[in-house]
C-alpha atoms as a PDB file:
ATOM      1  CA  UNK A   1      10.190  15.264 -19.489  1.00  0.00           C
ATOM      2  CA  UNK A   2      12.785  12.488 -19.718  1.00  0.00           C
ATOM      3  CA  UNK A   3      12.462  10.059 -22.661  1.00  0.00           C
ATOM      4  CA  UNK A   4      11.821   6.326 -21.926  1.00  0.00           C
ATOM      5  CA  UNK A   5      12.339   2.932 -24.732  1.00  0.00           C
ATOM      6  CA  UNK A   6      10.268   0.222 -23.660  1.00  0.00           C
ATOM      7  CA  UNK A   7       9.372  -3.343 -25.152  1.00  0.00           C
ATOM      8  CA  UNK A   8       5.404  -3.920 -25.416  1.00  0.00           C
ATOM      9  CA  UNK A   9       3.693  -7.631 -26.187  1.00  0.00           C
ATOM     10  CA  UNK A  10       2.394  -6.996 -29.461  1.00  0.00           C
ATOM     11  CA  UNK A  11      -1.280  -7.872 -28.328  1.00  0.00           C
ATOM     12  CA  UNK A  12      -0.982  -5.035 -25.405  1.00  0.00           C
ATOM     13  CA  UNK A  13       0.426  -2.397 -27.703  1.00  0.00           C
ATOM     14  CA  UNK A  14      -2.857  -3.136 -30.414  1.00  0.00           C
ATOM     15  CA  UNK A  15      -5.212  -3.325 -27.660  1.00  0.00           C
ATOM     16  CA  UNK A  16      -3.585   0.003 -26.136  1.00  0.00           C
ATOM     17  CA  UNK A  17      -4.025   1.832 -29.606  1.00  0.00           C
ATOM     18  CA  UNK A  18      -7.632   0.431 -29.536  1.00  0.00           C
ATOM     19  CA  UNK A  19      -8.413   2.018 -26.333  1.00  0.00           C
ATOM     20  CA  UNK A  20      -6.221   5.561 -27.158  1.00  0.00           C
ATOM     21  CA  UNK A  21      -8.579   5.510 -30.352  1.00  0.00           C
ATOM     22  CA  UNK A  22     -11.461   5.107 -28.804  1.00  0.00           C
ATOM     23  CA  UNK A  23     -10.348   7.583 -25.980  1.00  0.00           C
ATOM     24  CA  UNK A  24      -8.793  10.774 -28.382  1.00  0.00           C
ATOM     25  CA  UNK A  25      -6.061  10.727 -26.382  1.00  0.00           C
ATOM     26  CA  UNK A  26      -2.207  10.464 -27.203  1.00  0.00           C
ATOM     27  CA  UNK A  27      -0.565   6.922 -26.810  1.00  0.00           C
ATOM     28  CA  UNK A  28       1.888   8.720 -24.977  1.00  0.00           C
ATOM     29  CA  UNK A  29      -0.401  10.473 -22.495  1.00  0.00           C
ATOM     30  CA  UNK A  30      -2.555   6.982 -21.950  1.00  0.00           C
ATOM     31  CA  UNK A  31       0.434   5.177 -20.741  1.00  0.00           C
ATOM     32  CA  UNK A  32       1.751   8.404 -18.589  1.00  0.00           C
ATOM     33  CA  UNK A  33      -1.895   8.473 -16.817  1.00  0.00           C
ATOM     34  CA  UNK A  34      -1.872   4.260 -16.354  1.00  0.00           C
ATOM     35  CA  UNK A  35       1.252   4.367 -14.667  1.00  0.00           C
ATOM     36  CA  UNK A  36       0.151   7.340 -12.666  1.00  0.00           C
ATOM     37  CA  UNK A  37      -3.050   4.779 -11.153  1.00  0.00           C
ATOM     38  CA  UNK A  38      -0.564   1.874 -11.046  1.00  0.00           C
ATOM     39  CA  UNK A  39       1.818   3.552  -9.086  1.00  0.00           C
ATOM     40  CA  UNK A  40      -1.298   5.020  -6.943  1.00  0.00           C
ATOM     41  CA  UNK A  41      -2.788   1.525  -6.210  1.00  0.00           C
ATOM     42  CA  UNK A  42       0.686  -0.312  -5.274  1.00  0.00           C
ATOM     43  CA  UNK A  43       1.798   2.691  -2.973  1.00  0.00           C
ATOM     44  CA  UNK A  44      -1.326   1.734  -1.477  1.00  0.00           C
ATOM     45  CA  UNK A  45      -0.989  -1.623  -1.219  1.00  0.00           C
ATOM     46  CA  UNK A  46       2.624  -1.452   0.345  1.00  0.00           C
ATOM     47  CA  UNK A  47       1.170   1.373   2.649  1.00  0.00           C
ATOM     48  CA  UNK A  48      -1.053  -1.546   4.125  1.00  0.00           C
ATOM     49  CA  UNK A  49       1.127  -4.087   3.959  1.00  0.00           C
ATOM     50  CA  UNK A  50       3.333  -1.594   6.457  1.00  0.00           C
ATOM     51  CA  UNK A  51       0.463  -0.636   8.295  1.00  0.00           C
ATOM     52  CA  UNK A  52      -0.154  -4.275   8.736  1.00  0.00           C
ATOM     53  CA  UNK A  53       3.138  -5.396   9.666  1.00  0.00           C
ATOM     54  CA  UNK A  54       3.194  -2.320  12.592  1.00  0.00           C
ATOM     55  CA  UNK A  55      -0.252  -3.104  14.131  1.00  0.00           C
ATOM     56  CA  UNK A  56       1.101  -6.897  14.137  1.00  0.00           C
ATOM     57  CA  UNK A  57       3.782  -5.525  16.107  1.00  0.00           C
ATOM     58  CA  UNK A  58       2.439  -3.129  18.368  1.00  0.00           C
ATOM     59  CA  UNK A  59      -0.199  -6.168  19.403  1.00  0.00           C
ATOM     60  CA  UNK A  60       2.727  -8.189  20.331  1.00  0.00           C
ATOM     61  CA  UNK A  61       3.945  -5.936  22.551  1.00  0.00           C
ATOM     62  CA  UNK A  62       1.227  -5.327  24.100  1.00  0.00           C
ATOM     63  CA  UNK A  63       0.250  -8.857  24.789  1.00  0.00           C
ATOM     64  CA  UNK A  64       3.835  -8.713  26.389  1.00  0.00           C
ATOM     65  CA  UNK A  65       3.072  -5.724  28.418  1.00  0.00           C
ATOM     66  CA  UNK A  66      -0.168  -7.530  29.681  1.00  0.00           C
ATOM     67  CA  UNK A  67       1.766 -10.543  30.620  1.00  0.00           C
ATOM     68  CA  UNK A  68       3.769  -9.022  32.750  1.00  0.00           C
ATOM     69  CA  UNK A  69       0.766  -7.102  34.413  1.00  0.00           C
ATOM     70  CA  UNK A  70      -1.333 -10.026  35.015  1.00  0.00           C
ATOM     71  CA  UNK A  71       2.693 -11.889  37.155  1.00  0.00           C
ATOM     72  CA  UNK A  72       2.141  -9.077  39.202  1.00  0.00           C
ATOM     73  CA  UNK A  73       1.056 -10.889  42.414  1.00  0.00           C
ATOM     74  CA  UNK A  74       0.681  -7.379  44.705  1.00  0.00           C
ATOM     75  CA  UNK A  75      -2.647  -5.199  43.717  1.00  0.00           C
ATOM     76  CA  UNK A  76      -2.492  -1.669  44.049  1.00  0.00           C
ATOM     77  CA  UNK A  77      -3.808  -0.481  47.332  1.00  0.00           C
ATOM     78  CA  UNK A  78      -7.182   1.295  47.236  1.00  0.00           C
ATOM     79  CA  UNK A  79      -6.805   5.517  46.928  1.00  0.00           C
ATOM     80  CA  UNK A  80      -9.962   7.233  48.400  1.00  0.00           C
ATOM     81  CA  UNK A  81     -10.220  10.259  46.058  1.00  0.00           C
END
């Protein structure tokens, strides 16, 4: 486990012992398990942003892709099957 100095607002840090209190659980362990659901909930965000971002781009080109069908001036010729 690596070691880690950080600066807390005084009113987190009191309201953070309040809750560790209340909790039985180590300062040190609270803090490890809320950046464990931070980190959770912004991978997800940035997963959707992404996921977003592609369908965006995969609309485009197929609005593109129908363009071009609909310039085609020839239809295909009927196939009896």
């Amino acid at each position: 486990m690596r070691m880690l100095s950080l600066k807390l607002n005084e009113d987190v840090l009191l309201e953070t012992d309040k809750v560790v209190k209340e909790l039985k659980m180590s300062r040190n362990g609270y803090i490890n398990e809320a950046l464990r659901v931070f980190n959770a909930f912004n991978r997800r965000r940035i997963l959707k942003k992404i996921l977003h971002r592609e369908s965006r781009r995969v609309m485009a080109d197929s609005m593109a892709v129908l363009k071009e069908m609909e310039m085609l001036d020839d239809p295909l010729p009927e196939y009896e099957f």
